[in-house]
Protein backbone atom coordinates (compact mmCIF):
# COMPACT_ATOMS: atom_id res chain seq x y z
CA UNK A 1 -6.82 56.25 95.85
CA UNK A 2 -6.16 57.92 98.96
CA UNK A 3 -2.21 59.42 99.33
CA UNK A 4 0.65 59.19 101.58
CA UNK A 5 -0.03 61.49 105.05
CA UNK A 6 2.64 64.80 105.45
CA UNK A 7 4.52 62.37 107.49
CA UNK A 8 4.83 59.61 104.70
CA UNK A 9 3.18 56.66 106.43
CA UNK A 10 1.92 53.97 104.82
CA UNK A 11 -2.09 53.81 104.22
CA UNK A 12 -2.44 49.95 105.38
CA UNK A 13 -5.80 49.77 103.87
CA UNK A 14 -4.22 50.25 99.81
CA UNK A 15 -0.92 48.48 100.92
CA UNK A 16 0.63 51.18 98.62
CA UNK A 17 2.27 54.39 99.45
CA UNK A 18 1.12 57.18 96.85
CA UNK A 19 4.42 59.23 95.28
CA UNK A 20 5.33 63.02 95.03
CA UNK A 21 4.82 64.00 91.90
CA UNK A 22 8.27 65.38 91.52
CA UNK A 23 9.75 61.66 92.71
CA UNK A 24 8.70 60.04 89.45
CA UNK A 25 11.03 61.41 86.65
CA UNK A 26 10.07 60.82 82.89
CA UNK A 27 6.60 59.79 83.42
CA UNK A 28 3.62 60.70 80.92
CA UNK A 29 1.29 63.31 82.14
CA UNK A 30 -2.54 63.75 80.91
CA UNK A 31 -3.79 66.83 79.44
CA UNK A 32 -4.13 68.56 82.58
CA UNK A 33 -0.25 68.31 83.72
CA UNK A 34 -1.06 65.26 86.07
CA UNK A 35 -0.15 61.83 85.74
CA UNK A 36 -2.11 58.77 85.07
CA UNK A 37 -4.24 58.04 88.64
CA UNK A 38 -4.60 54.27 89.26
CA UNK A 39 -7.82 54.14 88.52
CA UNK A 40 -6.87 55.29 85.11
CA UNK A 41 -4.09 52.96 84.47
CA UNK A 42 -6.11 49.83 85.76
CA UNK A 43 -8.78 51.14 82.82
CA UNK A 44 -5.61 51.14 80.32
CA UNK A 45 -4.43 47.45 81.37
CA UNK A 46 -7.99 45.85 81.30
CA UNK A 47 -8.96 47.73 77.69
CA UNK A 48 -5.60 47.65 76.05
CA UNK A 49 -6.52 51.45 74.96
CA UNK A 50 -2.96 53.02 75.08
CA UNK A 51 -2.00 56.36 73.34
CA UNK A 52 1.32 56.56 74.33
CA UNK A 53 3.45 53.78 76.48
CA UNK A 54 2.84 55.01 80.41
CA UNK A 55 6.56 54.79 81.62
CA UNK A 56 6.21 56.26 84.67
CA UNK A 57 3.01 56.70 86.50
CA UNK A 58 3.03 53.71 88.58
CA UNK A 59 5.98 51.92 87.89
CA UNK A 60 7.36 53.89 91.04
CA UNK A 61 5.18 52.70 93.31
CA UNK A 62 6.97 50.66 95.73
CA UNK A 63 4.63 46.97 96.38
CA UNK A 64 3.93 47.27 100.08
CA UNK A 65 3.33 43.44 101.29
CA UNK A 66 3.60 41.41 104.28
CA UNK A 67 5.20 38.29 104.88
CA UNK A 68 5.46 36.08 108.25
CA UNK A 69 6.05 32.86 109.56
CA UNK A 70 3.22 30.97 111.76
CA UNK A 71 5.20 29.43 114.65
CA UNK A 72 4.79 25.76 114.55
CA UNK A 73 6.82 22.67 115.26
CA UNK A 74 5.74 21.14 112.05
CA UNK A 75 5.71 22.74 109.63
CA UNK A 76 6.05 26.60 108.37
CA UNK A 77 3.58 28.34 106.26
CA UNK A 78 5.37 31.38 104.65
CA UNK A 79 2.66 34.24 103.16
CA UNK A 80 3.35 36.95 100.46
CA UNK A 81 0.65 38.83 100.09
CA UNK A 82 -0.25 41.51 97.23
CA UNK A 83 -2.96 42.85 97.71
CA UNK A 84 -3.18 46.08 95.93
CA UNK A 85 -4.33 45.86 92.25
CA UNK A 86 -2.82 45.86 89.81
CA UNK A 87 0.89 45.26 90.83
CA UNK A 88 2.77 48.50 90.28
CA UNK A 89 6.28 47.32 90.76
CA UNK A 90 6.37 45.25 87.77
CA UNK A 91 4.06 47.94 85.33
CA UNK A 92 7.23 49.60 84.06
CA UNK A 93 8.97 46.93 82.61
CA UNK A 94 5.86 45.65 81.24
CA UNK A 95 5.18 48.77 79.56
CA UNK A 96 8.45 48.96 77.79
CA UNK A 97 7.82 46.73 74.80
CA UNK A 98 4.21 47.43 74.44
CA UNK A 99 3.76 49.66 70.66
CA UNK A 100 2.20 53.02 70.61
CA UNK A 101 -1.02 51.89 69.20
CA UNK A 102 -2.03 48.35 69.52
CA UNK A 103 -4.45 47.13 67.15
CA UNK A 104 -8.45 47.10 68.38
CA UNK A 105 -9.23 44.52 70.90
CA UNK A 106 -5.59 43.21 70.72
CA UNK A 107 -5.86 44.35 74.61
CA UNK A 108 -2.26 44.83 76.03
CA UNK A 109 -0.23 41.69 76.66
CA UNK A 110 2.71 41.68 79.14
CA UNK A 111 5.65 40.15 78.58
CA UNK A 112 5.56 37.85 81.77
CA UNK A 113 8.19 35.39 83.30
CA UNK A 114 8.16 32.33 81.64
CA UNK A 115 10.32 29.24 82.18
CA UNK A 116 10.12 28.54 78.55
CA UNK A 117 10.78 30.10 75.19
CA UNK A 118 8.02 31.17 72.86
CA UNK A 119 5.47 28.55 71.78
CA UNK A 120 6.71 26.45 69.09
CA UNK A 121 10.28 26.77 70.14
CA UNK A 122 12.73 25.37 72.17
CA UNK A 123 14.13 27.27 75.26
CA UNK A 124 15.46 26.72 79.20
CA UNK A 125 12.95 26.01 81.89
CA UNK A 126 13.37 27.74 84.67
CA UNK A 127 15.78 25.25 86.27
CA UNK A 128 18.22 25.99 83.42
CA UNK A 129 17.82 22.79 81.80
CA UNK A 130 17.21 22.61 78.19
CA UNK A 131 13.54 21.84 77.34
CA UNK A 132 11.70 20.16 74.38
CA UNK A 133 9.72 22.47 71.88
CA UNK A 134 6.05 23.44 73.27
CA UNK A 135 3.28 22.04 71.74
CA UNK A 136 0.73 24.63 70.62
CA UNK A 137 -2.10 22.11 70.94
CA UNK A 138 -4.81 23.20 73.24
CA UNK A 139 -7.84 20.40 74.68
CA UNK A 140 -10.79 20.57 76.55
CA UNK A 141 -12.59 17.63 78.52
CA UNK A 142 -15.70 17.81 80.25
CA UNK A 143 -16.90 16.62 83.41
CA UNK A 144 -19.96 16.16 83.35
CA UNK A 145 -21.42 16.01 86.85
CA UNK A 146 -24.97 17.95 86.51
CA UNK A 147 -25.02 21.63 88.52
CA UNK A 148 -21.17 20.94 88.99
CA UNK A 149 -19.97 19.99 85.41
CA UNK A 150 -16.73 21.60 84.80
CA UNK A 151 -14.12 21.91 82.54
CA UNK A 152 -10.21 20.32 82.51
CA UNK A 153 -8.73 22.99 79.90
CA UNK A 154 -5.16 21.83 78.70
CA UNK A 155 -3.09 24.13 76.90
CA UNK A 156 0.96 25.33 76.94
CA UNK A 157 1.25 28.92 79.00
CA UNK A 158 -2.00 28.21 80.37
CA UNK A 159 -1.19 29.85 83.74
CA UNK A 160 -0.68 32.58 81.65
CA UNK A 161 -4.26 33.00 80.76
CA UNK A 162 -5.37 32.39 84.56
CA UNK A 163 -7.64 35.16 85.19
CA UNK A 164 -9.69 35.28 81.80
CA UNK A 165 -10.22 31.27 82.56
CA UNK A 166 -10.87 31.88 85.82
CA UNK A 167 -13.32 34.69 85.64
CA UNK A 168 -15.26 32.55 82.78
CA UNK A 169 -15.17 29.76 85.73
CA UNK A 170 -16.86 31.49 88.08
CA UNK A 171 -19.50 33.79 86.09
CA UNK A 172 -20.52 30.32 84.97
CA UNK A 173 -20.71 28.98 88.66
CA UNK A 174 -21.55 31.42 90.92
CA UNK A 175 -22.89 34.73 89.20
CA UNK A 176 -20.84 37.72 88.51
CA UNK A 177 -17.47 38.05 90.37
CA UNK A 178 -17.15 40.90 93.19
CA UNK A 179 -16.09 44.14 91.66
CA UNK A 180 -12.68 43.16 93.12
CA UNK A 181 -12.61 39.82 93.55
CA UNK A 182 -9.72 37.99 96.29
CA UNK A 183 -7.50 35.16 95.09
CA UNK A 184 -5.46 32.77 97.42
CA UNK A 185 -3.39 31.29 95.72
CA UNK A 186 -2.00 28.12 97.38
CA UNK A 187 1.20 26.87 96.74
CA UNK A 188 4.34 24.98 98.03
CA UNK A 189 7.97 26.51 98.44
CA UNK A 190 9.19 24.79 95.50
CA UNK A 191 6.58 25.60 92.94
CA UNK A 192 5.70 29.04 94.16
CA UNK A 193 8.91 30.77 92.83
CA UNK A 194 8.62 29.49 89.88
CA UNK A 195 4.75 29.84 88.76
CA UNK A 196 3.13 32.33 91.19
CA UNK A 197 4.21 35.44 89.64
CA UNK A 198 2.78 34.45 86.43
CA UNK A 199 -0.49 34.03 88.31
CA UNK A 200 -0.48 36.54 90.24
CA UNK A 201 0.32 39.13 87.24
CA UNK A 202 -2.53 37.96 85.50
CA UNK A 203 -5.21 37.93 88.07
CA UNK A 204 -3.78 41.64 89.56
CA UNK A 205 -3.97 42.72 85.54
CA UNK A 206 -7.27 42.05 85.28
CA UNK A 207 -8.46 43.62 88.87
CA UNK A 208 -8.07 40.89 91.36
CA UNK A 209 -6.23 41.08 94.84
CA UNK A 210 -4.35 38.28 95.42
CA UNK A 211 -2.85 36.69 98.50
CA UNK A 212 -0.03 33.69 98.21
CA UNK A 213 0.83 30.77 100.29
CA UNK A 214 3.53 28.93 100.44
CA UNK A 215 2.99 25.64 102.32
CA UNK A 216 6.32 22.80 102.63
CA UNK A 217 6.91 20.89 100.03
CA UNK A 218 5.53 17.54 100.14
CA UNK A 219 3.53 15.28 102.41
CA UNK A 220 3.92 17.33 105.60
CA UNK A 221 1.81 19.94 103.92
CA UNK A 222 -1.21 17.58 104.29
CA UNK A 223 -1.79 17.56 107.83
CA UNK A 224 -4.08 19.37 109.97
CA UNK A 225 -1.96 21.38 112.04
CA UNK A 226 -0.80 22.81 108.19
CA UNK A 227 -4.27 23.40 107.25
CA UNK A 228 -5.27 25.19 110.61
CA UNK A 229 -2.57 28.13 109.60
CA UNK A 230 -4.00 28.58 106.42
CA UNK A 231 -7.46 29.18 108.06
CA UNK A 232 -5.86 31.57 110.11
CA UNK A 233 -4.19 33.65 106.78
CA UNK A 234 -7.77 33.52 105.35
CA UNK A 235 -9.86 34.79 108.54
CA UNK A 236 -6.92 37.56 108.14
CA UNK A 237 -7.54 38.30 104.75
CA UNK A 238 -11.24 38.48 105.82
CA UNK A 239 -12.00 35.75 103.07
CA UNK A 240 -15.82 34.78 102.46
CA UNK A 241 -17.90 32.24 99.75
CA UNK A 242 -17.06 34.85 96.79
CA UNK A 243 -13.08 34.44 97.63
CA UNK A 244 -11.01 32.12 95.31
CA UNK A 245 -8.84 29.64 96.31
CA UNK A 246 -6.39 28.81 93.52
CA UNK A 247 -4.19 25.61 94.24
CA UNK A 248 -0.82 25.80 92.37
CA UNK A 249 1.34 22.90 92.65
CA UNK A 250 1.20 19.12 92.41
CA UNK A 251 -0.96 16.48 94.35
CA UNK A 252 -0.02 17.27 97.39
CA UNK A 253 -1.46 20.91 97.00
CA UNK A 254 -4.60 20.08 95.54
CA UNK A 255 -5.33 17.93 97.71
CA UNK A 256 -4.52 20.09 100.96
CA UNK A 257 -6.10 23.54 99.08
CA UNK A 258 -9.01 21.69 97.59
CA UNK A 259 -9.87 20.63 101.49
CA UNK A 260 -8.98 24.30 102.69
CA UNK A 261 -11.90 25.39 100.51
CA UNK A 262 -14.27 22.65 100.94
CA UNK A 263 -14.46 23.28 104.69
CA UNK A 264 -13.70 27.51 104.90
CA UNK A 265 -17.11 29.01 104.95
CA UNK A 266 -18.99 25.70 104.61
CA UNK A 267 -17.10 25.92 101.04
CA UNK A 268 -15.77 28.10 98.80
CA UNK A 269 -14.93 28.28 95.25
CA UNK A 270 -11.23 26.85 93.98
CA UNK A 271 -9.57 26.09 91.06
CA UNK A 272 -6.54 23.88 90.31
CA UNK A 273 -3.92 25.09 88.77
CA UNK A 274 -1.75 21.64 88.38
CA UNK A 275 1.99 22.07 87.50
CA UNK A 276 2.86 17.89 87.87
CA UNK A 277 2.26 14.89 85.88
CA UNK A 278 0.48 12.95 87.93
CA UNK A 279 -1.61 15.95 89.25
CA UNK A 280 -2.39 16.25 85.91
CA UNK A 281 -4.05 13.56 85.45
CA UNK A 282 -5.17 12.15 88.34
CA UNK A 283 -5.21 14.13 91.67
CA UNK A 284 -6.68 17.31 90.22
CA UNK A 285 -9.64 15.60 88.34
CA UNK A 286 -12.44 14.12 90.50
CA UNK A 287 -12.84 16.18 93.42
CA UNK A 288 -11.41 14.01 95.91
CA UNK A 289 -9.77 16.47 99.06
CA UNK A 290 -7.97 15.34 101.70
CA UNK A 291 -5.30 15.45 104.51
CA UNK A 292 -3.39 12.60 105.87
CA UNK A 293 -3.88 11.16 109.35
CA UNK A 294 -0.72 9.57 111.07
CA UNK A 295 -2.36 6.35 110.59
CA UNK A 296 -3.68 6.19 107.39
CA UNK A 297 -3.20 8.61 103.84
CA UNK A 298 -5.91 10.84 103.26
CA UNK A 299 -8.52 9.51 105.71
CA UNK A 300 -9.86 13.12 106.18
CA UNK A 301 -11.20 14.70 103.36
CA UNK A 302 -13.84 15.34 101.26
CA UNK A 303 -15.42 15.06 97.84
CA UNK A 304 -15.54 19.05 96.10
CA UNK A 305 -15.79 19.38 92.67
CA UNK A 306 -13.64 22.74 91.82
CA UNK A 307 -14.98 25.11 88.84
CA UNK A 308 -12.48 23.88 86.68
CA UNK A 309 -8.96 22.27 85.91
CA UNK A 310 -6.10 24.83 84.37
CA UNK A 311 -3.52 22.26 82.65
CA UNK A 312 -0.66 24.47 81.84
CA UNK A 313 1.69 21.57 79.25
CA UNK A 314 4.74 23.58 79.29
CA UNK A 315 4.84 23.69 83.51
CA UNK A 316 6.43 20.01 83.06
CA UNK A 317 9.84 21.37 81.58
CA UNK A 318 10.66 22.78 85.39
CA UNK A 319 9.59 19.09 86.76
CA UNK A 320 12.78 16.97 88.17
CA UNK A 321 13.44 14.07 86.63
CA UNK A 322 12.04 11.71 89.13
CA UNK A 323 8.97 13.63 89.74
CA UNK A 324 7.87 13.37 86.25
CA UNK A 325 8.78 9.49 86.04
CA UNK A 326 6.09 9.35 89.51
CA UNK A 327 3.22 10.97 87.33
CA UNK A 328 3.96 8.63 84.36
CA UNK A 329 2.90 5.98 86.86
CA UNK A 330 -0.54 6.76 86.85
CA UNK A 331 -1.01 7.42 83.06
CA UNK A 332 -0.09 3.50 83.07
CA UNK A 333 -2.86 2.58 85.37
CA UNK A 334 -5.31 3.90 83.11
CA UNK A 335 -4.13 1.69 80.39
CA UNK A 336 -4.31 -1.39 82.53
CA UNK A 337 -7.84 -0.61 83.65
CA UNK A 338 -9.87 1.04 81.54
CA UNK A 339 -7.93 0.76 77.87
CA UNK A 340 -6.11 -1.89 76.50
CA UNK A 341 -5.28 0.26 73.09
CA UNK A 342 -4.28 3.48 75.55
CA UNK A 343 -2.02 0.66 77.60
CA UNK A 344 -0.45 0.04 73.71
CA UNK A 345 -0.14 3.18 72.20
CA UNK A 346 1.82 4.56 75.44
CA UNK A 347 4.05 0.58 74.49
CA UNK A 348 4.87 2.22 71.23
CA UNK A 349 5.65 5.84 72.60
CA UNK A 350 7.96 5.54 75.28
CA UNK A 351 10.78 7.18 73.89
CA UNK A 352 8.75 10.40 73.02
CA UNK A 353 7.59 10.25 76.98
CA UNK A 354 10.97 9.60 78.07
CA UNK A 355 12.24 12.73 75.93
CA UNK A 356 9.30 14.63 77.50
CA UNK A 357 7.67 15.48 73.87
CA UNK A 358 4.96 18.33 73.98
CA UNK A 359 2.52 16.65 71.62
CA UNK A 360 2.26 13.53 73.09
CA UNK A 361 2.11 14.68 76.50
CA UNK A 362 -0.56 16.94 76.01
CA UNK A 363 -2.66 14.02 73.86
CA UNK A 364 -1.88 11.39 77.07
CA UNK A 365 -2.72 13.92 79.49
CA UNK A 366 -6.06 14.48 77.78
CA UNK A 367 -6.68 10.65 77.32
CA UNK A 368 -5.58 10.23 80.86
CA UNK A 369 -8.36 12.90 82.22
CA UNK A 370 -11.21 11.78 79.92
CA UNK A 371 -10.96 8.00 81.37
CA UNK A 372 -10.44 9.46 84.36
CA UNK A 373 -14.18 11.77 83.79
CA UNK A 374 -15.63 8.96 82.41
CA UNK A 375 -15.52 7.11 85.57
CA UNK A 376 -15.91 9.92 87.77
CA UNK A 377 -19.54 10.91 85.53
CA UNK A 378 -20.70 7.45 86.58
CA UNK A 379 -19.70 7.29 90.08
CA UNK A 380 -19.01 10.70 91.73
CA UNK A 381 -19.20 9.50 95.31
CA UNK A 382 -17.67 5.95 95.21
CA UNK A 383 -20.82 4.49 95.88
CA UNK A 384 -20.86 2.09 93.78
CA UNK A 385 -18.01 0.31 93.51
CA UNK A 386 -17.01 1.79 89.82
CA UNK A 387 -15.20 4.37 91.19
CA UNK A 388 -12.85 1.98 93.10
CA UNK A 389 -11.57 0.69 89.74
CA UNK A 390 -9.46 3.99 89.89
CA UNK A 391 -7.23 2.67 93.13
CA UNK A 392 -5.91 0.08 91.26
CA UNK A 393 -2.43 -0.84 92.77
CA UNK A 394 -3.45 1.87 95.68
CA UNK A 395 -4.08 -0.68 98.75
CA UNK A 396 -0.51 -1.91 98.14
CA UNK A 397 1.25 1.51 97.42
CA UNK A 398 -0.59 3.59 100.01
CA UNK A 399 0.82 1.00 102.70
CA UNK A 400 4.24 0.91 101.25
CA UNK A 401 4.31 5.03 101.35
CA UNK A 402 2.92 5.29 105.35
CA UNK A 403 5.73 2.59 106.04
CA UNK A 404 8.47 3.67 104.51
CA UNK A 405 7.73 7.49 105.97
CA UNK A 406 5.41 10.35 103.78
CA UNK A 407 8.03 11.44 101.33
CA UNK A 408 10.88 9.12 101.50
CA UNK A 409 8.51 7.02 98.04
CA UNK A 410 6.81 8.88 95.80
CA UNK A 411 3.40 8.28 95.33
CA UNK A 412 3.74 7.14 91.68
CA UNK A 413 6.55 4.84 92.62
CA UNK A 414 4.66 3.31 95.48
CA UNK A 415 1.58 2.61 92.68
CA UNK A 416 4.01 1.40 90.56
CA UNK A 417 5.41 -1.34 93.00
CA UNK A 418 1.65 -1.76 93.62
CA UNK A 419 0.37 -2.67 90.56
CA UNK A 420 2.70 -5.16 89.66
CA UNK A 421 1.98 -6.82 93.40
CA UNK A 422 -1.75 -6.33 92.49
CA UNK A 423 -0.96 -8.32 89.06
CA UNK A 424 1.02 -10.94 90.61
CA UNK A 425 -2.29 -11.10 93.07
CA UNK A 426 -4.16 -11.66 90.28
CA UNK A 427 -2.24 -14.37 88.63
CA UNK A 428 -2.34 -16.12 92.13
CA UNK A 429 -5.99 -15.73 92.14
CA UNK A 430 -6.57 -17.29 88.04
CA UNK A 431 -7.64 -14.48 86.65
CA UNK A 432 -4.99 -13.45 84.56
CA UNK A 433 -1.85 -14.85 82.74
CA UNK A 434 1.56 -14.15 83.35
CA UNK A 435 1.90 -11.80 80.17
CA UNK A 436 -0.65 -9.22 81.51
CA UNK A 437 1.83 -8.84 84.63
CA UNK A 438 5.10 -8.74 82.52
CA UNK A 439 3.67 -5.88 79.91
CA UNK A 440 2.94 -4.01 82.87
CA UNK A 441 6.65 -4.91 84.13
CA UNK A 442 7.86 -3.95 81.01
CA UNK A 443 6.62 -0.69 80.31
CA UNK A 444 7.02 0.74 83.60
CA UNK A 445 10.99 -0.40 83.36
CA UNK A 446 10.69 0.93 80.10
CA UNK A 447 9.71 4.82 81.69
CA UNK A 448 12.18 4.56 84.50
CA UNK A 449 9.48 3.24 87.38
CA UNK A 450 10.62 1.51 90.23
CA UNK A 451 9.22 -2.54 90.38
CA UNK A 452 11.02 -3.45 93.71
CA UNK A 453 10.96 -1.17 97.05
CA UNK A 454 14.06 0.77 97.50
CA UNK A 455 17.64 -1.24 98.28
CA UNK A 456 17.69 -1.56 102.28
CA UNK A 457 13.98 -0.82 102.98
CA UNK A 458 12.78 -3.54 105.34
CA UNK A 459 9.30 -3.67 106.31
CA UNK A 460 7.56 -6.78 107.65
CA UNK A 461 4.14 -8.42 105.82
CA UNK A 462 2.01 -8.27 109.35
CA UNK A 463 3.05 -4.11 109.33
CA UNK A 464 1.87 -3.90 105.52
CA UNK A 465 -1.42 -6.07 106.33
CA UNK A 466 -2.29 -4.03 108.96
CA UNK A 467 -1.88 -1.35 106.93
CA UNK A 468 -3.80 -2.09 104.63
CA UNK A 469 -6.82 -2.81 106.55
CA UNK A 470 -6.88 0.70 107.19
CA UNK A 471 -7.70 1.22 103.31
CA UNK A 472 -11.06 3.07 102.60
CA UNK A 473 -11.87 0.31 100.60
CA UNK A 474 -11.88 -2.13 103.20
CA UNK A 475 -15.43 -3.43 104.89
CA UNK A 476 -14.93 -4.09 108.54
CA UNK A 477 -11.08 -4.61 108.18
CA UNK A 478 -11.64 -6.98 105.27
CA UNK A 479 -9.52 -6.38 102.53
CA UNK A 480 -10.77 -5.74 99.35
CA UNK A 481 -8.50 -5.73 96.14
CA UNK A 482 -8.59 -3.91 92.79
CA UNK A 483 -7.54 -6.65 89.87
CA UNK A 484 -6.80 -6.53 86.35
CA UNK A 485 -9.14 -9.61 84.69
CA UNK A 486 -7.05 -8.47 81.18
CA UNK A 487 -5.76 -5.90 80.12
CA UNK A 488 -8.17 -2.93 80.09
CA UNK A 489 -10.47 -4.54 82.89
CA UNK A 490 -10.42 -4.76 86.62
CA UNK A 491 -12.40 -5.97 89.36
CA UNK A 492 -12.55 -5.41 92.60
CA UNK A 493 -12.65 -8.75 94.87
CA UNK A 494 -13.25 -9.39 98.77
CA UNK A 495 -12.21 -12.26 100.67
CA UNK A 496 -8.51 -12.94 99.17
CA UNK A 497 -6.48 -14.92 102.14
CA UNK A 498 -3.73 -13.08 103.78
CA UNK A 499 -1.29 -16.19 102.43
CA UNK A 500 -1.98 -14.80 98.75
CA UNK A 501 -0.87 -11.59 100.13
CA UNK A 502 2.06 -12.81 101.59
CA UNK A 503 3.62 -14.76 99.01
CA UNK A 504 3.38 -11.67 96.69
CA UNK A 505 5.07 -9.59 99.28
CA UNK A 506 7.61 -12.13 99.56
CA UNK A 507 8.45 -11.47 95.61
CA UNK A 508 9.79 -7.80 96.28
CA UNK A 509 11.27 -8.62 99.26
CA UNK A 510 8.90 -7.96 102.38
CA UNK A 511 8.46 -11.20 104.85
């Protein structure tokens, strides 16, 4: 690696400035009197081969990165990039705790940030709240979708194992990885301090540069003018079609990453890295992209299958309250449409979902994605008509969250309003009894879901028909609704009167 100049610039191209040798006190020299060179150390992270703890040889080396703020009247993207490899700031206090002489292909594990205890334990997250003891459980699901099959691998301190999964991923996809492969990761202001570094570390550990993002939090983040800035940090970066784009965050972020890579380049490989509920197991399985339009939710996108799904289980300890209650809305839906005895066993497990219990979280999340694949196998492209099974509740909920302004209703909450209205359509229309719409009403009171739009919200039925009639699921502004038929079993039927509509509206409230 080329050296600091007499005068002690920085070399721009490395990002790092080399040290004196005499400015790095304590450190452990080779055989011939000189310290470890980076090329060296980067062979002693990635083989776990270590003689004698390195103390010293990088862990001086100040991390050289950039960070600025695209002007904009929307919205600000904030960027922290890192792009030398590995990360020398944090090698030192890595190294401390490693033993002399790690066994043979133990490799070298650093003790990374974590906002939970070891597995198996009980610990704070990294909101200082305490959290429930981390299942050790680890599941795979396949989607199986020919040339672009991939996996959804759920496991606690996934995130921790990002670059081994990863680099599996893509060798599997695309070929061998670039001898130093880029990574953006993708992120939003509230998830990026707590879960980048741990991604970061591990991708840097194992070779990779990496470049961060930080878009808003929330629905803002899914607009275009958002999306144009983070084309601009990626023509920067001088990003091609071997570049990674890792999305780290909830719904929101997969969705607006996922359609940063399927139009950079004419496409480029990405990976989510989910950290919410309902990301979990909805948004991130499926390969459904998107941005909002002022009109409409997600009217621009895209379908692009990633190379796989990173579920990291123990992320969910650092999820407020009402966030996690949003995601539990979806895991409902499932129940209602695809699997009466899934709709049951989450009846007879609400109190370990309300206490947030590891095992059963990670064996709903893995039902939730399987139904989820299963429907997805048979109908990648919605075309159809299967696929639309999957919006049940949607045409309502999606109206409800453009009215009420992007962010002010969660999108779980809105599909939990919705699917009771969708039920109550139902009931109108014969198909159901009134017991399929109260066990729904039930268990979503039961998890702490909203069944009635927020105290003082007043929107008008003619705003929320008109709304809906921008749903994609509508054929020449005719509506088309998903329904439950029973529990477990939906259909989706044309030509229901606006009246119908009406009268349910009426019930929460909306005339």
């Amino acid at each position: 690696m080329r050296g600091p100049s007499n005068t002690g610039r920085i070399d721009h191209r490395r990002l790092v400035r080399a040290p004196q040798p005499n400015q790095i006190p304590g450190r452990t020299r080779t055989k011939t009197g000189l310290p470890h060179s980076p090329r060296r150390q980067r062979w002693i992270l990635l083989r776990g081969r270590v003689d004698q703890p390195c103390r010293g040889c990088c862990s001086s080396w100040p991390r050289v990165g950039s960070a600025r703020q695209f002007p904009t009247p929307h919205a600000a993207v904030r960027i922290r990039s890192f792009r030398s490899s590995p990360r020398r700031d944090t090698l030192k206090s890595d190294f401390q705790d490693i033993p002399p002489n790690p066994r043979k292909g133990e490799g070298v594990r650093r003790p990374l940030p974590c906002p939970r205890s070891a597995p198996g334990g009980g610990g704070r997250t990294a909101l200082g709240e305490e959290s429930t003891p981390v299942s050790t459980a680890e599941e795979t699901v396949c989607v199986n979708l020919g040339p672009r099959t991939y996996e959804i691998l759920i496991a606690p301190q996934a995130l921790h194992r990002t670059a081994e999964v990863v680099w599996r991923w893509y060798v599997q996809h695309a070929g061998k990885p670039p001898a130093e492969p880029l990574g953006v990761i993708i992120t939003d202001c509230q998830v990026g301090p707590l879960h980048a570094a741990t991604v970061t570390t591990s991708l840097e550990r194992a070779g990779w540069r990496t470049d961060v993002v930080e878009l808003p939090a929330g629905e803002p983040s899914k607009s275009l003018s958002v999306i144009m800035q983070v084309y601009d940090r990626l023509i920067a970066l001088q990003a091609d079609r071997q570049t990674v784009v890792l999305a780290l965050g909830g719904g929101v972020i997969g969705d607006a990453a996922g359609f940063v890579a399927a139009t950079y380049a004419r496409g480029i490989p990405f990976v989510q890295l989910p950290t919410t509920l309902l990301a979990d197991v909805d948004s991130s399985v499926g390969g459904k992209v998107g941005v909002n339009h002022p009109l409409a939710k997600n009217m621009i996108g895209a379908f692009y299958q990633p190379f796989g799904v990173l579920i990291d289980t123990a992320a969910l300890a650092t999820l407020p309250e009402r966030e996690y209650r949003s995601g539990l809305a979806e895991v409902v839906k499932y129940g209602v449409i695809l699997d009466a005895d899934f709709f049951a066993r989450l009846e007879a497990q609400v109190d370990p979902l309300n206490r947030r219990d590891a095992a059963c979280l990670s064996a709903v999340i893995a039902r939730s994605c399987r139904l989820k694949a299963d429907i997805v196998e048979k109908d990648e492209f919605e075309r159809t008509g299967l696929r639309a099974a999957l919006n049940y509740g949607h045409t309502f909920a999606h109206a409800f969250e453009a009215l009420c302004g992007y962010g002010e209703l969660l999108h779980g909450e809105a599909v939990s309003i919705g699917m009771l209205c969708a039920s109550r359509l139902a009931e109108r229309r014969g198909l159901i009894g009134r017991d399929v719409t109260e066990r729904q009403r039930q268990l979503l009171t039961a998890l702490h879901l909203p069944t009635q739009l927020p105290a003082g919200t007043k929107l008008s039925a003619n705003d929320v028909l008109a709304r809906m009639r921008l749903d994609k699921k509508a054929v020449a502004g005719k509506l088309r609704f998903v329904l439950p038929t029973r529990l477990g079993h939906v259909e989706t039927i044309a030509g229901i009167p606006d009246d119908d509509v009406r009268a349910v509206l009426a019930e929460i409230g909306v005339f």
